[in-house]
N, C-alpha and C. Protein backbone atom coordinates (compact mmCIF):
# COMPACT_ATOMS: atom_id res chain seq x y z
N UNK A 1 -13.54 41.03 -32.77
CA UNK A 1 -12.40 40.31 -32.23
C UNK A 1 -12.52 40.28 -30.71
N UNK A 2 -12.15 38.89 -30.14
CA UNK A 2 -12.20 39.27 -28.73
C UNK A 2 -11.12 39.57 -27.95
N UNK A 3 -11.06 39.99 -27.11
CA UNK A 3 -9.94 40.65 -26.56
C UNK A 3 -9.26 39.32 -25.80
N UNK A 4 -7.50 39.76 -25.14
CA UNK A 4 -7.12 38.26 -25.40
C UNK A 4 -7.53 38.10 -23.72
N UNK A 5 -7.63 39.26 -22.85
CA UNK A 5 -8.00 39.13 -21.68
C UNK A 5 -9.14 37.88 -20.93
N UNK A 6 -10.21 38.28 -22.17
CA UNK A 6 -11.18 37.62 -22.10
C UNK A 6 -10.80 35.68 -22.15
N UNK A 7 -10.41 35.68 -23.54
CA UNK A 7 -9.73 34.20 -23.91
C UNK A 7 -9.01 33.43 -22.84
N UNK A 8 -7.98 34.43 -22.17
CA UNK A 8 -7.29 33.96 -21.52
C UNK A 8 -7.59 33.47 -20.17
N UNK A 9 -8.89 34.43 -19.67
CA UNK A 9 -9.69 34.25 -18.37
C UNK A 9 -10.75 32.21 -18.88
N UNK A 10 -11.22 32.67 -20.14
CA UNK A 10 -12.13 31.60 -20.28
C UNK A 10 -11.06 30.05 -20.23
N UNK A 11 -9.73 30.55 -21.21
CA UNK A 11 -8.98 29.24 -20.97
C UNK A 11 -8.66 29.01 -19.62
N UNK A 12 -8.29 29.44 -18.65
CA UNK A 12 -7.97 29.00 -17.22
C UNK A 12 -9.01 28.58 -16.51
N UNK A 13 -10.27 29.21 -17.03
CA UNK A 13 -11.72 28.57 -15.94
C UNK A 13 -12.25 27.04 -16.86
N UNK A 14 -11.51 26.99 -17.92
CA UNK A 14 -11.59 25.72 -18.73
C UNK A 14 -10.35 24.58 -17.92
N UNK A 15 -9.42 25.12 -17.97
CA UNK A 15 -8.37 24.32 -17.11
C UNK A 15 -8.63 23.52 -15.80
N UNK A 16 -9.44 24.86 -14.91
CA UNK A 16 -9.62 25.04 -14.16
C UNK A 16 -11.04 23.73 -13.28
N UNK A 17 -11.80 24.27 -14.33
CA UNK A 17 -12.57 23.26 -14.28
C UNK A 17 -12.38 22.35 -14.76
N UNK A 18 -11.68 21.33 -15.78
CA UNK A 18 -11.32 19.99 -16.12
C UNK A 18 -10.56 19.42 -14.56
N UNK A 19 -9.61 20.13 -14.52
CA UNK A 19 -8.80 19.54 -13.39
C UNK A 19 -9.75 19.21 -12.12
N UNK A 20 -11.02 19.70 -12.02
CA UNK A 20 -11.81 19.51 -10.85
C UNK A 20 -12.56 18.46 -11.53
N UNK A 21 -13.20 18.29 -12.70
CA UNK A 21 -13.81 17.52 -12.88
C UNK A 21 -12.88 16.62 -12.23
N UNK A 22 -11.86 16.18 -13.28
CA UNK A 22 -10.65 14.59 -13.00
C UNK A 22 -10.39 14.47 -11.46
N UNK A 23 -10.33 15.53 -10.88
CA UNK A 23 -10.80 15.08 -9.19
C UNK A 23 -11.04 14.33 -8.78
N UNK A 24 -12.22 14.97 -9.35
CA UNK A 24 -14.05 14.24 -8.37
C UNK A 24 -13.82 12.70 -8.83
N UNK A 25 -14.02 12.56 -10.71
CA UNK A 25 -13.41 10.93 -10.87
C UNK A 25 -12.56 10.70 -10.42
N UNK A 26 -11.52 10.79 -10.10
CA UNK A 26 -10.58 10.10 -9.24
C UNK A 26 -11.01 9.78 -7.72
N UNK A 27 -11.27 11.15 -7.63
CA UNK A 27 -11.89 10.20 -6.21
C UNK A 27 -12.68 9.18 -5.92
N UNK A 28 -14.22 9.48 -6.92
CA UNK A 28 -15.10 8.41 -7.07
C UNK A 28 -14.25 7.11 -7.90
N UNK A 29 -13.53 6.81 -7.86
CA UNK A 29 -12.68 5.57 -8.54
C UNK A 29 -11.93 5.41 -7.50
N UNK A 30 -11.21 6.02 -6.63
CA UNK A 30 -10.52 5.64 -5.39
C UNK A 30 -11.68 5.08 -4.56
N UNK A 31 -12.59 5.51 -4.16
CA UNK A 31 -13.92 5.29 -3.10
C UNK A 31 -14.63 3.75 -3.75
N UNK A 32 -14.83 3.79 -4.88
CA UNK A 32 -15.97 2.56 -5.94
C UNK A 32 -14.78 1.39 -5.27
N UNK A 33 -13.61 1.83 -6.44
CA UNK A 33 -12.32 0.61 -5.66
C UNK A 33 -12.35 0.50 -4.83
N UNK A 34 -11.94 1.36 -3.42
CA UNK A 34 -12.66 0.47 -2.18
C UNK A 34 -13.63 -0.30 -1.36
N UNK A 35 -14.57 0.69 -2.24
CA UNK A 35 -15.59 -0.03 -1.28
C UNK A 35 -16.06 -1.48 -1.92
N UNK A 36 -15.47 -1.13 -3.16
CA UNK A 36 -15.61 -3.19 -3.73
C UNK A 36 -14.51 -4.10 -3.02
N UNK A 37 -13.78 -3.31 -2.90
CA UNK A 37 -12.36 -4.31 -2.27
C UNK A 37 -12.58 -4.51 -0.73
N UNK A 38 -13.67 -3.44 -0.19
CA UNK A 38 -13.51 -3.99 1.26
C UNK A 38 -14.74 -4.79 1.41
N UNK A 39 -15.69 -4.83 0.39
CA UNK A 39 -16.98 -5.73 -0.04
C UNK A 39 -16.29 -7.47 -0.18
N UNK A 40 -15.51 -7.01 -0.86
CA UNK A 40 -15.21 -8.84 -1.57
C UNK A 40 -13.87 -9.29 -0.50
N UNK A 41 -13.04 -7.83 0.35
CA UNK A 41 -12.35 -8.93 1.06
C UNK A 41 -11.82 -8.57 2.47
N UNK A 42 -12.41 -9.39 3.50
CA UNK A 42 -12.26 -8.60 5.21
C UNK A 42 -10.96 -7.96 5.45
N UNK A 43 -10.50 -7.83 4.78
CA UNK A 43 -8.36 -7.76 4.66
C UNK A 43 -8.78 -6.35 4.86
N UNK A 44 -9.41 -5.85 3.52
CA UNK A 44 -9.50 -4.64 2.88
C UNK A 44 -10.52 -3.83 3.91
N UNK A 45 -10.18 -2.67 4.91
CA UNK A 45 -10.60 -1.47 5.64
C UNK A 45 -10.85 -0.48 4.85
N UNK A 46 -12.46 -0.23 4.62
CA UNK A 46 -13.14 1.46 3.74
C UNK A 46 -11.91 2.78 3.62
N UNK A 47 -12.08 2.49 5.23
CA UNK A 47 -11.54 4.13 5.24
C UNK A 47 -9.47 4.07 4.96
N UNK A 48 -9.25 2.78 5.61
CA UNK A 48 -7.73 2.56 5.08
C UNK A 48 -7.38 2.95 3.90
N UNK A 49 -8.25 1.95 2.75
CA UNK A 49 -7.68 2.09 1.67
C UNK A 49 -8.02 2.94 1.09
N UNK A 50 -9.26 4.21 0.96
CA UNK A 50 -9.19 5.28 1.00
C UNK A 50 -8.33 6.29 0.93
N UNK A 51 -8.15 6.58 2.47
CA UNK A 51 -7.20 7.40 3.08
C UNK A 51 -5.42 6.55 2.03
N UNK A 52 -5.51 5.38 2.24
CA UNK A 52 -4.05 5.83 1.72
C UNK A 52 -3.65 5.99 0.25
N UNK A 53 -4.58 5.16 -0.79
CA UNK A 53 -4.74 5.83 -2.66
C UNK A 53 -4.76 7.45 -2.60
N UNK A 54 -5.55 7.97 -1.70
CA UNK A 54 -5.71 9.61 -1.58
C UNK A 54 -4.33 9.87 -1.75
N UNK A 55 -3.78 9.69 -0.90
CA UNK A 55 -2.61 9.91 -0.40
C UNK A 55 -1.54 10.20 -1.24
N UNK A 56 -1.56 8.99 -2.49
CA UNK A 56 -0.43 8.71 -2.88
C UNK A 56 -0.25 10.03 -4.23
N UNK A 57 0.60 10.58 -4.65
CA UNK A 57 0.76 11.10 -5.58
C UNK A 57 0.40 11.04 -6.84
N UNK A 58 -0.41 11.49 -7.50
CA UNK A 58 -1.17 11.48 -8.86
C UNK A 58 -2.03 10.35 -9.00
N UNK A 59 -2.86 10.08 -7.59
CA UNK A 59 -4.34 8.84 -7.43
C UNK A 59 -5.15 9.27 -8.42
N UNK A 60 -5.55 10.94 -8.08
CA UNK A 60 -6.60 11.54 -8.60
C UNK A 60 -6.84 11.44 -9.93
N UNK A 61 -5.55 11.30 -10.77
CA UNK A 61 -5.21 11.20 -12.26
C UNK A 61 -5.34 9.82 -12.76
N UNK A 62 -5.29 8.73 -11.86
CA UNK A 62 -4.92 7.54 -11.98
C UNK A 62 -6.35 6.49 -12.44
N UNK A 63 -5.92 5.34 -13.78
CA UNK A 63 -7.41 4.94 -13.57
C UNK A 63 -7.12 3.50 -12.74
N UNK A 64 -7.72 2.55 -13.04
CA UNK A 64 -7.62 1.06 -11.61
C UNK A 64 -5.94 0.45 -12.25
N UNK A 65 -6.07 0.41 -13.36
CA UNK A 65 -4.38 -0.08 -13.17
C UNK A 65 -3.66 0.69 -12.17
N UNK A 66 -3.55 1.97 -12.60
CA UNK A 66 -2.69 2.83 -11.96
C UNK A 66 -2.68 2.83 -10.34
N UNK A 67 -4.27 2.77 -10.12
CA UNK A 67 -4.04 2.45 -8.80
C UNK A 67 -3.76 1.08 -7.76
N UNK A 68 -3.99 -0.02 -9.04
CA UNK A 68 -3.18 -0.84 -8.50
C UNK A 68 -1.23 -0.90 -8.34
N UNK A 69 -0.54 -0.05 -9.27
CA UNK A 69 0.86 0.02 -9.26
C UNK A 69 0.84 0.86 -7.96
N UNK A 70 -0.02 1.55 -7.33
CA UNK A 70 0.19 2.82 -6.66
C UNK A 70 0.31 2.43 -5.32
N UNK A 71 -0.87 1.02 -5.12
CA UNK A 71 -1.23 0.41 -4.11
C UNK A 71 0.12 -0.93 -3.45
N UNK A 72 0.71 -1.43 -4.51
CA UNK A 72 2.07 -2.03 -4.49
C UNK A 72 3.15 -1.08 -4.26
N UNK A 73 3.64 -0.14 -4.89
CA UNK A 73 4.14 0.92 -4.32
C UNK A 73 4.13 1.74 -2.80
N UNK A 74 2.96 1.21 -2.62
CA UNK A 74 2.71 2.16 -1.10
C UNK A 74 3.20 0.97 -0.22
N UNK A 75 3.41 0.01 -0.60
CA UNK A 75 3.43 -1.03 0.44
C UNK A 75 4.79 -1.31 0.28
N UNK A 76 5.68 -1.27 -0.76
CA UNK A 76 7.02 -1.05 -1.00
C UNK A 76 7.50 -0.41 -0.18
N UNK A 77 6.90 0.98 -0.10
CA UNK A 77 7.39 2.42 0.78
C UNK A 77 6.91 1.95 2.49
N UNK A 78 6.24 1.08 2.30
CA UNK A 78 5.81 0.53 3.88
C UNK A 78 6.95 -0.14 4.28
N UNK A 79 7.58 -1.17 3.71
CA UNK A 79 8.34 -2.59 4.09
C UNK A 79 9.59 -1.86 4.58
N UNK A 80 9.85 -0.87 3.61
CA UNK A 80 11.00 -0.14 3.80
C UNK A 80 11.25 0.68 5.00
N UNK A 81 9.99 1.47 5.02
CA UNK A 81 10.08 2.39 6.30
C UNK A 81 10.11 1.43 7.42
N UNK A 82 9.46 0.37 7.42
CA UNK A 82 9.49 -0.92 8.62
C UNK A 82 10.71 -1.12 8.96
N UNK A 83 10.94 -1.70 7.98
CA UNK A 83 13.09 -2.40 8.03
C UNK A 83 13.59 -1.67 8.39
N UNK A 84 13.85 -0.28 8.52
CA UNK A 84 14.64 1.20 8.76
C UNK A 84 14.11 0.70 10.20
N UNK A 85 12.84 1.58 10.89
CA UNK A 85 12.10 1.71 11.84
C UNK A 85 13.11 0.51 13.15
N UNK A 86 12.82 -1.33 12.51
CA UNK A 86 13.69 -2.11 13.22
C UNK A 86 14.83 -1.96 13.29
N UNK A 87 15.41 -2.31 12.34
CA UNK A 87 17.11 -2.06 12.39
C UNK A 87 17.44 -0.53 13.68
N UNK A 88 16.41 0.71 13.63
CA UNK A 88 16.86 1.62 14.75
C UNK A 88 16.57 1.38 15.90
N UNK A 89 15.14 0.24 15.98
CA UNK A 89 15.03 -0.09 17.42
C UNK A 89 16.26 -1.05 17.77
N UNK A 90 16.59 -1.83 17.22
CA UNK A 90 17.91 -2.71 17.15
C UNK A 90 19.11 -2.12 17.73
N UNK A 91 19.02 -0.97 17.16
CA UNK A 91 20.33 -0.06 17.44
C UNK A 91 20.74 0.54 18.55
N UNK A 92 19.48 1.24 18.41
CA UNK A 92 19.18 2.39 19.75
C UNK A 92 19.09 1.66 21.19
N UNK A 93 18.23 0.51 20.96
CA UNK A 93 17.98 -0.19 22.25
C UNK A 93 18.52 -1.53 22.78
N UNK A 94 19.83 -1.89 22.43
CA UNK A 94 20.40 -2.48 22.51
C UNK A 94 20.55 -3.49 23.68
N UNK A 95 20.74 -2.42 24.75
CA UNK A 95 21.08 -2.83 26.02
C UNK A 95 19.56 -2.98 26.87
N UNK A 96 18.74 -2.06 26.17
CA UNK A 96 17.83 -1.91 26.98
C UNK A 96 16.30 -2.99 26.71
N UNK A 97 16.71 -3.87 25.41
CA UNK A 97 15.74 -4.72 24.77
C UNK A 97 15.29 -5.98 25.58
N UNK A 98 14.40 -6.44 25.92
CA UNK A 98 14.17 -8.03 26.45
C UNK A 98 14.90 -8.63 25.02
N UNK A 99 15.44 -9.77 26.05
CA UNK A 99 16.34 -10.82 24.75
C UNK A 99 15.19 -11.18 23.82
N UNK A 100 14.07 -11.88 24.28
CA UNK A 100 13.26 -11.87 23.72
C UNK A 100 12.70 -11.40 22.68
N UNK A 101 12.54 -10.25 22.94
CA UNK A 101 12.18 -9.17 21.73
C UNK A 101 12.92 -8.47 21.09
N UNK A 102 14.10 -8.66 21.29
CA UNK A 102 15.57 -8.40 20.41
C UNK A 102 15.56 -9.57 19.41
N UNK A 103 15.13 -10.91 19.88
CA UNK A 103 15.15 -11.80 19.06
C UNK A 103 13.85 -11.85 18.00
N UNK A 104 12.91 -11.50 18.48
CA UNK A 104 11.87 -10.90 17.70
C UNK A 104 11.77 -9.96 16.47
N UNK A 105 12.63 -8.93 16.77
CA UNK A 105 12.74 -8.02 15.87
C UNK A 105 13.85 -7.98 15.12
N UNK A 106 14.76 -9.36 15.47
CA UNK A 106 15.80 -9.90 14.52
C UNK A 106 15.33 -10.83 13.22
N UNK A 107 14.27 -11.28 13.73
CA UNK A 107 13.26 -12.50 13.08
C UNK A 107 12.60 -11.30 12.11
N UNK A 108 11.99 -10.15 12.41
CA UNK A 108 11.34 -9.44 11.89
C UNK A 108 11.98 -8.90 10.87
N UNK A 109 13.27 -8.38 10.80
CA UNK A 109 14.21 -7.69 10.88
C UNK A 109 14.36 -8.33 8.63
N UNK A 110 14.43 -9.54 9.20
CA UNK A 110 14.94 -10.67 8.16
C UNK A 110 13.91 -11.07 7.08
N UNK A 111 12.67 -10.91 7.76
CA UNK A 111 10.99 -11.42 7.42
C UNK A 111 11.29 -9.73 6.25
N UNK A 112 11.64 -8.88 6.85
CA UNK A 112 11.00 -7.66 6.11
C UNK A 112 12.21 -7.51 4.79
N UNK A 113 13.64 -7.58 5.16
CA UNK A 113 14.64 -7.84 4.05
C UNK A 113 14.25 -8.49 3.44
N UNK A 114 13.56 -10.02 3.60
CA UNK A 114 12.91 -10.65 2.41
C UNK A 114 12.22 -10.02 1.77
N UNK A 115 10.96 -9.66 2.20
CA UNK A 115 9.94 -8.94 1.54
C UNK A 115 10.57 -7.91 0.23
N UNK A 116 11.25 -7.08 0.93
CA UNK A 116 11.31 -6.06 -0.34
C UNK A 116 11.61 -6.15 -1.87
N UNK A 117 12.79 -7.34 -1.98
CA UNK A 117 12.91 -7.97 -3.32
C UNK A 117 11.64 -8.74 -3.62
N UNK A 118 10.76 -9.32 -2.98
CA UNK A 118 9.37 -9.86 -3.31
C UNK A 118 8.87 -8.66 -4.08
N UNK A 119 8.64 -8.02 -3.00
CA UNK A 119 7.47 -6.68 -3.62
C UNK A 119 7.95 -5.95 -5.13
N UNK A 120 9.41 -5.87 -5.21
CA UNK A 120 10.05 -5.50 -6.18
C UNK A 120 9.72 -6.36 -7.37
N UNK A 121 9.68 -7.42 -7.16
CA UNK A 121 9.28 -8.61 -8.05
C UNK A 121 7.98 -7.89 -8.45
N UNK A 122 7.35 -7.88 -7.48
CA UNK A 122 5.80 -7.98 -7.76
C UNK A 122 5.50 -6.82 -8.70
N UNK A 123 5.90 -5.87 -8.41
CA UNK A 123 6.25 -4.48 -9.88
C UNK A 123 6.15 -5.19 -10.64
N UNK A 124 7.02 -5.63 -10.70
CA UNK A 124 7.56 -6.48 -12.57
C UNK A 124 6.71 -7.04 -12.87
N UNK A 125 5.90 -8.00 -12.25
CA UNK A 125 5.07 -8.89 -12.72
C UNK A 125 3.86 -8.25 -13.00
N UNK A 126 3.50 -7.20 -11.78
CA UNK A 126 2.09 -6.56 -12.24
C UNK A 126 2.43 -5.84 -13.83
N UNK A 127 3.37 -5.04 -13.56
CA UNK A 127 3.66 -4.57 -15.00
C UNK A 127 3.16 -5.44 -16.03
N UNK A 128 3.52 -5.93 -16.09
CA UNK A 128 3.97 -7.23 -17.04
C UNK A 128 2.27 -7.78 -17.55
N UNK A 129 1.41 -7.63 -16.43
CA UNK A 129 0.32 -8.17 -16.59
C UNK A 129 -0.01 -9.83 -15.85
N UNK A 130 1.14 -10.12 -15.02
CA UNK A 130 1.52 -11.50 -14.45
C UNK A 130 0.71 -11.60 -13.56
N UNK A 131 -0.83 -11.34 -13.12
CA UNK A 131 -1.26 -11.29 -11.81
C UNK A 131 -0.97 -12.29 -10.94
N UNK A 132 -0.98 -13.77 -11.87
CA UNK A 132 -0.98 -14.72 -10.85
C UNK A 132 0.67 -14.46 -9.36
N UNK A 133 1.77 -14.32 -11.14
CA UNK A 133 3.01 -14.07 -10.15
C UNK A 133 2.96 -12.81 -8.91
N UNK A 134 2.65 -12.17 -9.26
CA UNK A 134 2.04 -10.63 -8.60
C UNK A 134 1.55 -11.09 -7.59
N UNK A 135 0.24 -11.78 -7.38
CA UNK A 135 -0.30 -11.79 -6.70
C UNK A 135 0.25 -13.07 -5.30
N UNK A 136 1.28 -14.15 -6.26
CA UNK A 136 1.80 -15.21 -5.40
C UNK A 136 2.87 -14.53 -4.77
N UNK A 137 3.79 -13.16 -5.27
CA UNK A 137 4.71 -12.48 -4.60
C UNK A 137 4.31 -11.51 -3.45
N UNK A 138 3.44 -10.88 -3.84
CA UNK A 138 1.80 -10.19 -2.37
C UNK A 138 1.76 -10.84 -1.41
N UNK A 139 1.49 -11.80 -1.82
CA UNK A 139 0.58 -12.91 -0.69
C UNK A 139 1.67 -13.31 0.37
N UNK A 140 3.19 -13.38 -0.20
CA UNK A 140 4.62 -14.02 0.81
C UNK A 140 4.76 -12.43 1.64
N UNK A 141 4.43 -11.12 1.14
CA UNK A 141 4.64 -10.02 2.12
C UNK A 141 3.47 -10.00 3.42
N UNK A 142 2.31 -10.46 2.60
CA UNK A 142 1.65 -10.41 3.99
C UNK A 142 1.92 -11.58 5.10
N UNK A 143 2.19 -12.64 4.66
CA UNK A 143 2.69 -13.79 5.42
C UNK A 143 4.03 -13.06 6.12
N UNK A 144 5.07 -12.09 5.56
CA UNK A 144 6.16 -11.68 6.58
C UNK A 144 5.72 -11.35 7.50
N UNK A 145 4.80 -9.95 7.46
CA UNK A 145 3.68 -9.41 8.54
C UNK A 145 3.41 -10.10 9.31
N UNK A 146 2.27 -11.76 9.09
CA UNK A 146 1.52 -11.83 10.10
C UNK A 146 2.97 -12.69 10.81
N UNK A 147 4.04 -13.55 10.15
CA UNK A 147 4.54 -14.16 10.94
C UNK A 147 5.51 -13.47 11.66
N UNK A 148 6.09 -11.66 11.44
CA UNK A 148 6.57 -11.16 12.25
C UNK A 148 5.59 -10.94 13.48
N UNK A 149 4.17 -10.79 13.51
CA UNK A 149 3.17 -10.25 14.65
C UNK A 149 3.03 -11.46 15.53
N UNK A 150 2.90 -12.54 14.84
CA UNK A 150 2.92 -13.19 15.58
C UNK A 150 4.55 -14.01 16.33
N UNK A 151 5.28 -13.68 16.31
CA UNK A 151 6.32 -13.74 16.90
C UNK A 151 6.58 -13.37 18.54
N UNK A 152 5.95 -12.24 18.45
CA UNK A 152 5.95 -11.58 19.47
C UNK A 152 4.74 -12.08 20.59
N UNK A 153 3.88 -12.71 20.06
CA UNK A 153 2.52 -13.45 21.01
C UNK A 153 2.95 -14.66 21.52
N UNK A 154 4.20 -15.19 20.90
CA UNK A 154 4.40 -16.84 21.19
C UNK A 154 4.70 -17.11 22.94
N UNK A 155 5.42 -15.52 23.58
CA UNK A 155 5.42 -15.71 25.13
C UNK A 155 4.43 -14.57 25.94
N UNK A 156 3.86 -14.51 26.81
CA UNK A 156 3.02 -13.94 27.30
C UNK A 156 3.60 -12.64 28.07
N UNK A 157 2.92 -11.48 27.77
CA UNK A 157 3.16 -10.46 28.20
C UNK A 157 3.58 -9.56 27.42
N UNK A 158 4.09 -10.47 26.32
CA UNK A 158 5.53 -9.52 25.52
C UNK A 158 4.62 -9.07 24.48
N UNK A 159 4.64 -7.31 23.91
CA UNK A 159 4.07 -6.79 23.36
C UNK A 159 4.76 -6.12 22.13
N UNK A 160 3.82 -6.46 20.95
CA UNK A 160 4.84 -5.86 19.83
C UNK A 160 4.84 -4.31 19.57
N UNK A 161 6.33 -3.83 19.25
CA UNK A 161 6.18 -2.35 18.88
C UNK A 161 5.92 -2.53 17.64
N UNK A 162 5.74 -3.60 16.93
CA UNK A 162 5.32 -3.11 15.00
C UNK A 162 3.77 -3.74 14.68
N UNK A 163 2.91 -3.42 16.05
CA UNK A 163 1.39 -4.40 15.67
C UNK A 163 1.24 -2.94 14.33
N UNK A 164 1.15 -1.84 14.42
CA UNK A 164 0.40 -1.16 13.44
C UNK A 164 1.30 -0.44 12.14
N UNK A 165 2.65 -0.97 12.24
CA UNK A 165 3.37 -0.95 10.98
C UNK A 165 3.17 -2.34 10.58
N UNK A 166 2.78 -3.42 11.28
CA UNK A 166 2.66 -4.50 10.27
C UNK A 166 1.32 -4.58 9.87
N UNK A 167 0.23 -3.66 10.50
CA UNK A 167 -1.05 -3.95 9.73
C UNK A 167 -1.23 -3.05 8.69
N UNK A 168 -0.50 -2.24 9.08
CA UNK A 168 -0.84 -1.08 7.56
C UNK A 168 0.68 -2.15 6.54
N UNK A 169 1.37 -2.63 6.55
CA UNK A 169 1.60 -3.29 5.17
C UNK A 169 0.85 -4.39 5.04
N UNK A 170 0.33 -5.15 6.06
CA UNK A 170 -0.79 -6.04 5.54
C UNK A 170 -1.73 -5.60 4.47
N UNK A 171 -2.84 -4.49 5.20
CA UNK A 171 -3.52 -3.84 4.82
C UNK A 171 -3.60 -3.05 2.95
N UNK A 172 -2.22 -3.01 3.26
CA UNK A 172 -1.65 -2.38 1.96
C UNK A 172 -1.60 -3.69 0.83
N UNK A 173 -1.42 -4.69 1.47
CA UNK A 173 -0.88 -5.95 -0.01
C UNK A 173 -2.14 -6.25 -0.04
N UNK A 174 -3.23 -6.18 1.11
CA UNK A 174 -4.46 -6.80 0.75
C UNK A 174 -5.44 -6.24 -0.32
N UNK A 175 -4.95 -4.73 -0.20
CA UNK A 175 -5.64 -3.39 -1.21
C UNK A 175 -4.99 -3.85 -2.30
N UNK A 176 -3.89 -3.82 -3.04
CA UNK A 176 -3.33 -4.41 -3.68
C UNK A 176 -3.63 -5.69 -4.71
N UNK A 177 -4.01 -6.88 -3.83
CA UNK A 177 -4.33 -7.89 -4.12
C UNK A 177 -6.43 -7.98 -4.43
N UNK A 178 -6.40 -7.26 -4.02
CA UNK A 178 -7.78 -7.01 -4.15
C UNK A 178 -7.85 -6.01 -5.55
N UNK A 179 -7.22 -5.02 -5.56
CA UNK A 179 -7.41 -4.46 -7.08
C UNK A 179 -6.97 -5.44 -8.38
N UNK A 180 -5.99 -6.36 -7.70
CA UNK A 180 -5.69 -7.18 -9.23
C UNK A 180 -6.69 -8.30 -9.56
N UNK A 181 -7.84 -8.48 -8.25
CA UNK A 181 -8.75 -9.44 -8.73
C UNK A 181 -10.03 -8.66 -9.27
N UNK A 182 -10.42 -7.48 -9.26
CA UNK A 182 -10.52 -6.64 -10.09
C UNK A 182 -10.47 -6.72 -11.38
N UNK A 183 -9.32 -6.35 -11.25
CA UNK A 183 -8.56 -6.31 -13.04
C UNK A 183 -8.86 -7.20 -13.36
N UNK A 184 -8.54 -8.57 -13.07
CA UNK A 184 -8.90 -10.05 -13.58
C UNK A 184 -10.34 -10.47 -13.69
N UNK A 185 -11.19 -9.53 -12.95
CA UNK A 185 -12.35 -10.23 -13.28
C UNK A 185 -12.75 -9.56 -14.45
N UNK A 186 -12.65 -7.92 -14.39
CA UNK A 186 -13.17 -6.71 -15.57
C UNK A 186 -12.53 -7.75 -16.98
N UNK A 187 -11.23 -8.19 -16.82
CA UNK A 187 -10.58 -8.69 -18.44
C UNK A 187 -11.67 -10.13 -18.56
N UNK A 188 -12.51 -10.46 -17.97
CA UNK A 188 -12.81 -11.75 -18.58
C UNK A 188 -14.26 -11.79 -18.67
């Protein structure tokens, strides 16, 4: 008979080691997914989309669906932290804003409230298996982005405080949109 000491040591270095295996695949499935997504589309940055699937909570576990919900999700959690972020520069700096760029980040302000029921949409639809809708609801968040960035270029001098909160949600719908053409190509 073996003792349960023993059993109990071998089941945890069994645990132990599965959970490292599913790691390593996860990682190598976070890394493969990128580096095809930043292969097939200039949107998509190696180390961006990397660094932020890592990131997200249970990537490692996750296979390409998953990390496509994960990758819409992160960009959800982007739009949001954005809209917050304006609305406090709005607040805080009231008096102290160029009209200009008060009007900018009112424009922005509105661009990003849109967005979030988009992106919310876009859940549903990826769920759903809807890429096209998914992907036509994606495509209106990155258009908020570039037409909030470019808002701020239309007079000279004037510099945006959201160039790198609007490229990381760019960045994010492009990761996104790049895993569902993925999916669409693997199904056919």
């Amino acid at each position: 008979m073996t003792p349960p000491s023993f059993l109990s040591s071998f089941f945890l270095l069994f645990v132990l080691l599965s959970f490292f295996f599913l790691s390593i695949n996860g990682q190598n499935l976070i890394y493969d997914t990128c580096k095809t997504s930043s292969q097939q589309d200039p949107n998509v940055k190696l180390q961006f989309c990397t660094t932020s699937l890592q990131a997200a909570p249970a990537s490692h576990c996750a296979d390409l669906n998953g990390l496509g919900m994960m990758s819409i999700r992160l960009t959800r959690y982007n739009l949001t932290d954005t809209r917050c972020y304006i609305k406090q520069l709005l607040k805080n700096n009231t008096k102290k804003l160029d009209p200009y760029v008060k009007s900018c980040l009112d424009d922005c302000f509105e661009l990003y409230s849109d967005a979030i029921p988009s992106i919310k949409q876009a859940m549903k639809s990826y769920n759903s298996k809807r890429y096209f809708d998914a992907n036509v609801q994606i495509s209106s968040v990155m258009d908020a982005t570039t037409t909030c960035e470019d808002g701020f270029t239309q007079k000279k001098g004037v510099v945006s405080p959201l160039t790198k909160k609007n490229d990381a949600t760019f960045q994010l719908s492009a990761v996104a949109l790049s895993i569902m053409n993925i999916l669409q190509s693997d199904s056919k």
